[in-house]
Protein backbone atom coordinates (compact mmCIF):
# COMPACT_ATOMS: atom_id res chain seq x y z
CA UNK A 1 -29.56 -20.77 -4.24
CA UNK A 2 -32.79 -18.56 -4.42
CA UNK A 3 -32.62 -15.76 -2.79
CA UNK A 4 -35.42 -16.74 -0.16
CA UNK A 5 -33.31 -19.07 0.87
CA UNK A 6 -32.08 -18.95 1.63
CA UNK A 7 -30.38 -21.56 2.66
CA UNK A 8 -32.57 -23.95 4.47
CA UNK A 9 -31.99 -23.81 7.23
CA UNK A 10 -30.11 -23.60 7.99
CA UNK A 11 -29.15 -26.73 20.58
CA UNK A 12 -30.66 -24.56 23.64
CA UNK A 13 -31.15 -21.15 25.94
CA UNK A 14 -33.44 -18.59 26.99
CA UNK A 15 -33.88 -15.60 25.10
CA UNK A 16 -35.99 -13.13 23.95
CA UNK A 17 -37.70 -13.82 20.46
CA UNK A 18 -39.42 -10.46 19.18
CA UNK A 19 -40.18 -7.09 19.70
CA UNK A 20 -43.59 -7.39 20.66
CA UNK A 21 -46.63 -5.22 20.10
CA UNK A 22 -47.48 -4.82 24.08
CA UNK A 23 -45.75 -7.00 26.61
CA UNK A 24 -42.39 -8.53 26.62
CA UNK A 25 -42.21 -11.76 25.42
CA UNK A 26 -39.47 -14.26 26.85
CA UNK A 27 -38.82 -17.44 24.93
CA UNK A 28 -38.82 -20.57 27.20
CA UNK A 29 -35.68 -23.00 26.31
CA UNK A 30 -36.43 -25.63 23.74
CA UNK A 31 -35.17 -29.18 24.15
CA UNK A 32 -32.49 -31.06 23.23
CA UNK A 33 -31.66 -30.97 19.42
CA UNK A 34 -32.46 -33.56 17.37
CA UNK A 35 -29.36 -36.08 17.31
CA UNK A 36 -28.61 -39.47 16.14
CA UNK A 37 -25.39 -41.99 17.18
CA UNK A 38 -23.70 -43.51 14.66
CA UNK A 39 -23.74 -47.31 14.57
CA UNK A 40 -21.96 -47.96 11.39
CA UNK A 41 -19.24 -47.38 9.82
CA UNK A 42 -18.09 -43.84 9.17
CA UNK A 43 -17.52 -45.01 5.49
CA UNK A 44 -20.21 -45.68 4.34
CA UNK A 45 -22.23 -41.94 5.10
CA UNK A 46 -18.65 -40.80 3.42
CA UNK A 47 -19.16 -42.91 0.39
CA UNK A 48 -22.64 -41.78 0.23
CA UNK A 49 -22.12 -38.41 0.39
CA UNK A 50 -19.17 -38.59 -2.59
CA UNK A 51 -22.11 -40.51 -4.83
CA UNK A 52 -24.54 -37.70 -4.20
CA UNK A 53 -22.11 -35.51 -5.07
CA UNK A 54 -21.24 -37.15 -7.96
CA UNK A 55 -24.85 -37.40 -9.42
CA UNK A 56 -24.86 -34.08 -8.75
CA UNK A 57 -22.16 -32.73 -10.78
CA UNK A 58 -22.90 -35.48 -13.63
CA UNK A 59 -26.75 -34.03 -13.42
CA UNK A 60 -25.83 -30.52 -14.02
CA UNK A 61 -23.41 -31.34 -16.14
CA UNK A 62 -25.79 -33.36 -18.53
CA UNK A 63 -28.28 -30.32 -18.35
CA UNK A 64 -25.96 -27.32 -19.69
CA UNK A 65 -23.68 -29.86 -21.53
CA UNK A 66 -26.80 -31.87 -23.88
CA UNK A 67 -30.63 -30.59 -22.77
CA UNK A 68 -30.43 -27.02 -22.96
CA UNK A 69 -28.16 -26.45 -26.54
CA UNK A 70 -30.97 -28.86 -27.59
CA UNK A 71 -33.39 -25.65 -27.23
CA UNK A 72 -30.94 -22.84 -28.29
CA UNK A 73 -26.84 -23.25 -29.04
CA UNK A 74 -24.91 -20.56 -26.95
CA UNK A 75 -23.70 -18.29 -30.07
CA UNK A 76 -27.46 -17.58 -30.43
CA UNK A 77 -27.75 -17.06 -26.70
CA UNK A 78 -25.41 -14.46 -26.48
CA UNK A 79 -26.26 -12.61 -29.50
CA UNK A 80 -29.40 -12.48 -27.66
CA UNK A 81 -27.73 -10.59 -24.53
CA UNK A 82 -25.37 -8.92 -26.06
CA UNK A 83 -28.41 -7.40 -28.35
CA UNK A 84 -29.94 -5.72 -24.70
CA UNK A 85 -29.99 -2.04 -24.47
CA UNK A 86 -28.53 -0.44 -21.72
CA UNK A 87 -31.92 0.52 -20.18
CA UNK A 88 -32.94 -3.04 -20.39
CA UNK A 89 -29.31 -3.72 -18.28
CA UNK A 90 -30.07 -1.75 -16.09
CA UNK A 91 -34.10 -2.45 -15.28
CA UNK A 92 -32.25 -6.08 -14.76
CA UNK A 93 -29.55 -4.86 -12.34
CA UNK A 94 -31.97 -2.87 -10.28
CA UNK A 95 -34.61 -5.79 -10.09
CA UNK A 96 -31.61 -8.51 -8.72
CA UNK A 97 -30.83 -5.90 -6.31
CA UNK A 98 -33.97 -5.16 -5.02
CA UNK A 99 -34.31 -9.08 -4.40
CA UNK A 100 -31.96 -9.10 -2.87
CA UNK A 101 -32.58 -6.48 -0.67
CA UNK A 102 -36.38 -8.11 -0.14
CA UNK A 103 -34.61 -11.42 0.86
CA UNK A 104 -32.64 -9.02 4.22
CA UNK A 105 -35.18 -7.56 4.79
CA UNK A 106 -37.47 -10.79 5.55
CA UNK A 107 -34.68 -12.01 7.57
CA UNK A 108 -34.94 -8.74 9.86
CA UNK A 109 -38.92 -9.69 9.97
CA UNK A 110 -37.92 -12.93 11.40
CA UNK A 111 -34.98 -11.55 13.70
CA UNK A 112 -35.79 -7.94 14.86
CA UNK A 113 -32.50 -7.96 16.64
CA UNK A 114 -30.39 -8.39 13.30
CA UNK A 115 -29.43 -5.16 11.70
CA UNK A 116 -30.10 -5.01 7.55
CA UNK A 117 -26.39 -4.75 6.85
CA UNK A 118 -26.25 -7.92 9.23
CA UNK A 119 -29.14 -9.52 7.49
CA UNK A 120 -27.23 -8.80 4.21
CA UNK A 121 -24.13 -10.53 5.31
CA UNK A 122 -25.23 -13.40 6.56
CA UNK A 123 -27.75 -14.28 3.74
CA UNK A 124 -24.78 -13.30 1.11
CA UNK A 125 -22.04 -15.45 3.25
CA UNK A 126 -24.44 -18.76 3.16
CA UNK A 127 -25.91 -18.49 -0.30
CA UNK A 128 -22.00 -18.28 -1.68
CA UNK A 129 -21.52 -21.80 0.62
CA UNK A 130 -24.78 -22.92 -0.64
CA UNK A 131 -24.73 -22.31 -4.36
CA UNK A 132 -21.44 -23.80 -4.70
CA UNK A 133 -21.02 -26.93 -2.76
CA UNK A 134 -22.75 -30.33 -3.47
CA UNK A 135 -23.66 -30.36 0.12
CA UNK A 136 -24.00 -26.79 0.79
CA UNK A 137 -27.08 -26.14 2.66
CA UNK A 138 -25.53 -28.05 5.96
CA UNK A 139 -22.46 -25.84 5.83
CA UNK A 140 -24.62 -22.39 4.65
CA UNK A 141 -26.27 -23.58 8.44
CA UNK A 142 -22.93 -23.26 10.00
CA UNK A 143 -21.55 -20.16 8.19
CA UNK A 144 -25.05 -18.15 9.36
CA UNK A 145 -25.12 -19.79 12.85
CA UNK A 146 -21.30 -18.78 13.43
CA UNK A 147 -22.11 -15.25 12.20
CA UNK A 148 -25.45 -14.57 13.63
CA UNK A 149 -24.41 -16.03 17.45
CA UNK A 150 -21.36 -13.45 17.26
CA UNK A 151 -23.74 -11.17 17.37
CA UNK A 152 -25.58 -12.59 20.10
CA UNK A 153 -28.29 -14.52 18.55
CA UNK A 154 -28.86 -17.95 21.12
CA UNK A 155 -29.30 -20.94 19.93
CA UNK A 156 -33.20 -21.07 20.28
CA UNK A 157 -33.40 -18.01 18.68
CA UNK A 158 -31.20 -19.09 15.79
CA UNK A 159 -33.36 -22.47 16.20
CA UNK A 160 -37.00 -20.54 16.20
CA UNK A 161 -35.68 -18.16 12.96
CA UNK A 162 -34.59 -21.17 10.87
CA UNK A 163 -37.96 -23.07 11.35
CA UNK A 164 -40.36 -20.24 11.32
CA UNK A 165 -38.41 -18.61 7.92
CA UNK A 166 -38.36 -22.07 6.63
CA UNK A 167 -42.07 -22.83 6.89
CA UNK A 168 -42.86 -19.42 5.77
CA UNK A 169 -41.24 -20.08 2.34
CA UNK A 170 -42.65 -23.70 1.83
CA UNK A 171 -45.97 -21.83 2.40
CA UNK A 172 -44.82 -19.15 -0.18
CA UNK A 173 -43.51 -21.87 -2.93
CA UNK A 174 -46.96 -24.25 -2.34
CA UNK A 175 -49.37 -20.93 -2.92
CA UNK A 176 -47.40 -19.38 -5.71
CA UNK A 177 -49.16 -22.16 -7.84
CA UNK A 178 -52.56 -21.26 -6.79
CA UNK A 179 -51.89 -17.81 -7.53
CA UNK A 180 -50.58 -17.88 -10.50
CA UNK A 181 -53.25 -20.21 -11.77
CA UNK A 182 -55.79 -18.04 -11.12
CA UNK A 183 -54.12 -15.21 -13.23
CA UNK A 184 -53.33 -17.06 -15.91
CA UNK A 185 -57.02 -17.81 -16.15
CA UNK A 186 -57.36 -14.29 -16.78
CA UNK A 187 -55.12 -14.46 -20.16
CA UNK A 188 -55.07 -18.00 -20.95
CA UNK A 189 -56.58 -21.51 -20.68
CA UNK A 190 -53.88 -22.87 -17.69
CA UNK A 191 -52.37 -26.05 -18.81
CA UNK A 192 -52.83 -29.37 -17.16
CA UNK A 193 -49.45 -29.43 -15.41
CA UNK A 194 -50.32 -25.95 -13.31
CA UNK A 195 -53.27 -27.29 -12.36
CA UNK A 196 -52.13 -30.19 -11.71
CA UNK A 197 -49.34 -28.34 -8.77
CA UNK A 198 -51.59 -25.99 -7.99
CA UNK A 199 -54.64 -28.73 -6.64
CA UNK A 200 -51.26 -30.16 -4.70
CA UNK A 201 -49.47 -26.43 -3.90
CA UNK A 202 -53.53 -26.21 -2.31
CA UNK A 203 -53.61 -28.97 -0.63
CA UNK A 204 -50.38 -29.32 0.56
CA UNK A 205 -50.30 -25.53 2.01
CA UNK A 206 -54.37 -26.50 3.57
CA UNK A 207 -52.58 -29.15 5.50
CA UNK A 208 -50.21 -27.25 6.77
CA UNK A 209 -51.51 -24.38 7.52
CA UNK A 210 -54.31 -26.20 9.89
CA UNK A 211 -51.41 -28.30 11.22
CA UNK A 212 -49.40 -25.22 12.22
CA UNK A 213 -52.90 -23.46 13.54
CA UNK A 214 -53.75 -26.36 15.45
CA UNK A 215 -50.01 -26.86 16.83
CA UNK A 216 -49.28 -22.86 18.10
CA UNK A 217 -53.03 -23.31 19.59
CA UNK A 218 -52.85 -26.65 21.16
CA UNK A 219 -50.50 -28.21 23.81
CA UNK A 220 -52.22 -31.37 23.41
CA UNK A 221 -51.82 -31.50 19.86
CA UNK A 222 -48.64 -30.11 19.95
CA UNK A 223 -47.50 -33.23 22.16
CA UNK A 224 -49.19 -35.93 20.02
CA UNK A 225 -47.29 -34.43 16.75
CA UNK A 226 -44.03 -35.04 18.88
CA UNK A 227 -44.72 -38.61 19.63
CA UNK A 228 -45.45 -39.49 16.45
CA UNK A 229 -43.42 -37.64 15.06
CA UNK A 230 -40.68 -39.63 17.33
CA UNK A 231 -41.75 -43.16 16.16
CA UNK A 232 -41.32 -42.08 13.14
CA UNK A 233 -37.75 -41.10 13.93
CA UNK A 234 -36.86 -43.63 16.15
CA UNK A 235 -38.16 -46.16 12.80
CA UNK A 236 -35.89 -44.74 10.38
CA UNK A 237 -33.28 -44.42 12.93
CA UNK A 238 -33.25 -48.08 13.49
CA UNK A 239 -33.29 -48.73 9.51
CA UNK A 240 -30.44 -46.81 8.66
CA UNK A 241 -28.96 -48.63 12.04
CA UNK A 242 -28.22 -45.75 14.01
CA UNK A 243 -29.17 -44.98 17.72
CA UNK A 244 -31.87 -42.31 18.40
CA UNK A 245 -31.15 -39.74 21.07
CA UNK A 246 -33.73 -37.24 20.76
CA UNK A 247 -36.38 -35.96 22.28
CA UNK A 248 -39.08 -34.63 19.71
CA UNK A 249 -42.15 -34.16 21.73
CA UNK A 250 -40.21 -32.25 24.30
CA UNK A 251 -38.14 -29.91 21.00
CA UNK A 252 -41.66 -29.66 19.52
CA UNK A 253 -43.83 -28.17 22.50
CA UNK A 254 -40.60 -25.74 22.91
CA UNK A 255 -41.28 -24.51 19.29
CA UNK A 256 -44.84 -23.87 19.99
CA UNK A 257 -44.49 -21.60 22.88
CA UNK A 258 -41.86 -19.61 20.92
CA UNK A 259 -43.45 -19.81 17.73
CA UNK A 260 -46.82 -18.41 18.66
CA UNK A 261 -45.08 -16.07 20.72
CA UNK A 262 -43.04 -14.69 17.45
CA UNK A 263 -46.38 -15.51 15.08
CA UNK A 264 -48.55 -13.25 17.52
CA UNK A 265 -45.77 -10.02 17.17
CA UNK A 266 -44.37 -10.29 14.06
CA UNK A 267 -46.63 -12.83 11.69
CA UNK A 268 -48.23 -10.17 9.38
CA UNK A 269 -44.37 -8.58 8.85
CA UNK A 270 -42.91 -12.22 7.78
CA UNK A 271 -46.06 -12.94 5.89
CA UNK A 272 -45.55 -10.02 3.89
CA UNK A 273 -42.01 -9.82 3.48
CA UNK A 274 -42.18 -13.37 2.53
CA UNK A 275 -44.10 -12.54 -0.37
CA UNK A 276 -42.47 -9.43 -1.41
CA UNK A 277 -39.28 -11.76 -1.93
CA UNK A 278 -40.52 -14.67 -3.39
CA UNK A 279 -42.29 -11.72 -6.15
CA UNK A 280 -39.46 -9.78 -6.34
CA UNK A 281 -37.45 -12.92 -7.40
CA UNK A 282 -40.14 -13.44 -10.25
CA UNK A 283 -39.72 -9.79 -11.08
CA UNK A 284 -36.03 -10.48 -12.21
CA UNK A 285 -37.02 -13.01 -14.62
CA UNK A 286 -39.80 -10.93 -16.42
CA UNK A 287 -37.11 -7.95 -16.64
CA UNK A 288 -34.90 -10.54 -18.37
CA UNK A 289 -37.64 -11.61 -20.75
CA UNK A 290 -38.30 -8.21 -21.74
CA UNK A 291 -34.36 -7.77 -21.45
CA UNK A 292 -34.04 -9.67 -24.41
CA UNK A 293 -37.15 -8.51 -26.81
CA UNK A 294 -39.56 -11.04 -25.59
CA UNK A 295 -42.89 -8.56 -25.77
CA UNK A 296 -46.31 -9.16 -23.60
CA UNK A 297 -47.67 -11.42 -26.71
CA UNK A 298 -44.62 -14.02 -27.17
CA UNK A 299 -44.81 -14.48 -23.08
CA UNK A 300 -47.00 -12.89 -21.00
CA UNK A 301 -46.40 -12.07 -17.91
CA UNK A 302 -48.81 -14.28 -16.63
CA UNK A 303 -46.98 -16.95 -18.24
CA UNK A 304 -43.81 -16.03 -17.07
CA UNK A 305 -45.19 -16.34 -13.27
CA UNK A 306 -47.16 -19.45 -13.68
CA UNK A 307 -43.57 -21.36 -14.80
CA UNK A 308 -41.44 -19.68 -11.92
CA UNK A 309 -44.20 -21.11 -9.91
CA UNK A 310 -44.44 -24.72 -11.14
CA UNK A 311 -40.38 -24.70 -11.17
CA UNK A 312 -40.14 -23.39 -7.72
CA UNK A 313 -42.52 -25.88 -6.52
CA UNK A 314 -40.58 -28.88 -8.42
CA UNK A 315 -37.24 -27.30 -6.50
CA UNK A 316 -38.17 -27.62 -3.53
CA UNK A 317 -36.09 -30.95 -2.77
CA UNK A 318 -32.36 -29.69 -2.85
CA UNK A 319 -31.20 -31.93 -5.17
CA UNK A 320 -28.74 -29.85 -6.80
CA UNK A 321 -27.11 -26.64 -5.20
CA UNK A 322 -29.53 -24.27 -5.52
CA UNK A 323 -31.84 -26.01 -8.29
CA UNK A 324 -28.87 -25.22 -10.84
CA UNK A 325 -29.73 -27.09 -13.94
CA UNK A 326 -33.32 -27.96 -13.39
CA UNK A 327 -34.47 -24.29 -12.51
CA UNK A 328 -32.97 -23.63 -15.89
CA UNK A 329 -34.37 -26.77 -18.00
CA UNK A 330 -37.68 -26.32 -16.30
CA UNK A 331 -38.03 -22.81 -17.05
CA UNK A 332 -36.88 -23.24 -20.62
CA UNK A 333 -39.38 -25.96 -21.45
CA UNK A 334 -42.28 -24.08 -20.11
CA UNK A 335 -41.82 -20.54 -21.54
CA UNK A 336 -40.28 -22.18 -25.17
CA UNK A 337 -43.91 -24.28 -25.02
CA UNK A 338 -46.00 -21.34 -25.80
CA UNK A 339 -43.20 -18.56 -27.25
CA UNK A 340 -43.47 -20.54 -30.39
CA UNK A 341 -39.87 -22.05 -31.96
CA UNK A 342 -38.37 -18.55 -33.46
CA UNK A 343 -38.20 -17.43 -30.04
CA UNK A 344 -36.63 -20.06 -27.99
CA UNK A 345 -33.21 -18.88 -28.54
CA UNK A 346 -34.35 -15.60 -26.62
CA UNK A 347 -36.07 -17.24 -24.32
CA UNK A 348 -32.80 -19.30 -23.33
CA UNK A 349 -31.42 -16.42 -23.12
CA UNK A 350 -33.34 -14.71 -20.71
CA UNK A 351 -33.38 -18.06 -18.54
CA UNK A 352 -29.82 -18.17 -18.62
CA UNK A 353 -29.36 -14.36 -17.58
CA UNK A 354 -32.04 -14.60 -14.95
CA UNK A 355 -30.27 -17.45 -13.48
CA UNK A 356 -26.78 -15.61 -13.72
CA UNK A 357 -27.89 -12.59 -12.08
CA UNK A 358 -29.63 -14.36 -9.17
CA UNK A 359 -27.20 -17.13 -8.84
CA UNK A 360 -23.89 -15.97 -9.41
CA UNK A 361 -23.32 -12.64 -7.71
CA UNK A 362 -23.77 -13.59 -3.85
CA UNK A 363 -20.69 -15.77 -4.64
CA UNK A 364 -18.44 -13.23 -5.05
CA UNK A 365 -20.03 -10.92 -2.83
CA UNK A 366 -20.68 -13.48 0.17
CA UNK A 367 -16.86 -14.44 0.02
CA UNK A 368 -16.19 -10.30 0.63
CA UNK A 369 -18.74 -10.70 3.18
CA UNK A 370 -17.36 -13.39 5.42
CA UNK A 371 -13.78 -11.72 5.27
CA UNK A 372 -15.59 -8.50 6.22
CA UNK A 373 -17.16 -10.12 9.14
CA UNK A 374 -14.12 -12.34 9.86
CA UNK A 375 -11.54 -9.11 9.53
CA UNK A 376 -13.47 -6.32 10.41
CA UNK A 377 -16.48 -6.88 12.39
CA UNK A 378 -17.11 -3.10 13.45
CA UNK A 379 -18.16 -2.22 10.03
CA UNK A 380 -21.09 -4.64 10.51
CA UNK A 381 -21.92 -4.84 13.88
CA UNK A 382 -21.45 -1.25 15.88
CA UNK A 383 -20.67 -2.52 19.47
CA UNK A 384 -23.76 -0.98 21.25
CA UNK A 385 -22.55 -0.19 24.50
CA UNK A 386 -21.84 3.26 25.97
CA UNK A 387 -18.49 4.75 24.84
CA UNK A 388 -18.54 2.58 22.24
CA UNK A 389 -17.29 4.28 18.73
């Protein structure tokens, strides 16, 4: 998974949200999560869940096994990579890191509480469930809620963090289009596509930025969302036959005295840490183009941020674990489009290593983390009461 996922997203007390600018701020308790009752079968959901799974694999399979050799075989790939210089390995290395790093330290925008070693481990321990498992993102939800309540996160805390990060990067991943449309206008004419995502990244983030305005601001609002918002529920709850037990209105008008509560003391640190992740991730991929000998006039840099825009955008369903195999395809299709046919191989290559230095090392890493949090907690979280070591 990207590393501003981070995981989506990833119940009900009262606690206190933020370190605010002037006053304390306590959180009021949010309603009842949002549940359903089976009245099926367990079967079929299990049978379901087995064919998405299955699609899945097949999908990503089909993508590194047929579409991408169809750009570039992988002998000329990795006479690519293997052609880097060290400097060039090592301007890679620094720029996954510092994503990385960017990704924790949005978290502790969003969670003052959390400590950045804690942020670290519980972004590295999810995005290893979530970029290997069909079905990850529920169980990334899981792994960060276990870790983040032992360290005495509530539930409406955990609850306000997951929504508010969440929103945050769907506003990131809709205006990354617009951006990058209007600096590729600076180098080159902007092909139909981009402007194409970037009229709906516009709209899209227009729509929700009022409806988020108008819901912090409004009580009224706020409580007209939740209705409809619960027909709506209650509709597809009925055709899927199962029995709606929520209460959205209620869960909704919660949010909104927590959210603007958070928004009004921390908005301008998760708006900009936001950002500085979602770049820093595009930063990796132009250190992997130039990695691999792709100069300024094969793909621009502009280039190179107007396709991690559009392909960011197009990932925003999770239909494989984090995007794998359509984060590479569509990445390789746009930047091969305009690099011209003599450089496609290297601009495989650089997709691939991008990809392998984002994707791959919070496996390993988040499986040391969870044992490190499971076996020895004190090397994360310092106990902070007196006498404590």
């Amino acid at each position: 998974m990207d590393q501003t996922t981070p995981a989506l997203a990833d119940g009900t007390v009262a606690v206190a949200i933020a370190e605010p600018l002037t006053a304390p701020v306590t959180a009021e308790p949010l309603a009842e999560p949002v549940t359903s009752t089976p009245m099926t079968s367990p079967r079929r959901p299990r049978l379901a869940k087995i064919l998405r799974t299955a699609g899945s694999i097949a999908l990503v399979a089909a993508i590194f096994g047929f579409a991408v050799p169809h750009f570039a075989s992988y002998r000329s790939v990795w006479a690519s990579t293997a052609a880097m210089t060290w400097p060039h390995v090592l301007l890679v290395a620094v720029a996954a890191a510092a994503s990385m790093a960017s990704t924790w330290i949005m978290i502790c925008a969003v969670l003052p509480t959390i400590r950045l070693r804690e942020a670290a481990v519980v972004n590295l321990g999810s995005n290893a469930v979530a970029n290997t498992l069909p079905a990850g993102g529920a169980l990334a939800m899981g792994v960060s809620w276990a870790m983040l309540s032992s360290w005495g996160v509530g539930t409406a805390q955990y609850v306000l963090y997951t929504l508010v990060s969440g929103v945050w990067n769907v506003f990131a991943r809709l205006g990354l289009p617009v951006l990058a449309l209007l600096v590729l206008a600076t180098a080159a004419r902007p092909g139909g596509g981009l402007i194409a995502a970037a009229a709906v990244g516009l709209l899209l983030l227009a729509a929700m930025a009022v409806g988020l305005a108008l819901l912090v601001r409004s009580e009224a609002f706020a409580f007209r969302a939740g209705r409809a918002l619960q027909y709506a529920a209650v509709t597809a709850c009925r055709l899927i036959r199962r029995r709606a037990t929520f209460d959205v209105p209620g869960s909704l008008l919660g949010f909104r005295r927590q959210a603007g509560a958070l928004i009004a003391a921390r908005g301008w640190r998760i708006t900009v840490t936001t950002a500085a992740a979602n770049l820093t991730l595009w930063l990796v991929l132009l250190a992997c183009l130039r990695g691999v000998g792709l100069s300024q006039a094969q793909v621009s840099w502009q280039t190179s941020l107007a396709a991690y825009a559009f392909v960011r955008l197009l990932t925003v369903l999770p239909i494989t674990p984090g995007g794998l195999g359509i984060t590479e395809l569509g990445l390789i299709g746009i930047l091969t489009a305009g690099a011209g046919h003599q450089a496609t191989a290297q601009v495989t290559a650089a997709v691939l290593l991008y990809r392998a230095v984002t994707y791959l090392p919070p496996i390993p890493l988040g499986a040391v983390a969870c044992l490190a949090w499971r076996y020895t907690p004190g090397l994360i979280h310092a106990s902070s009461e007196p006498g404590a070591a």
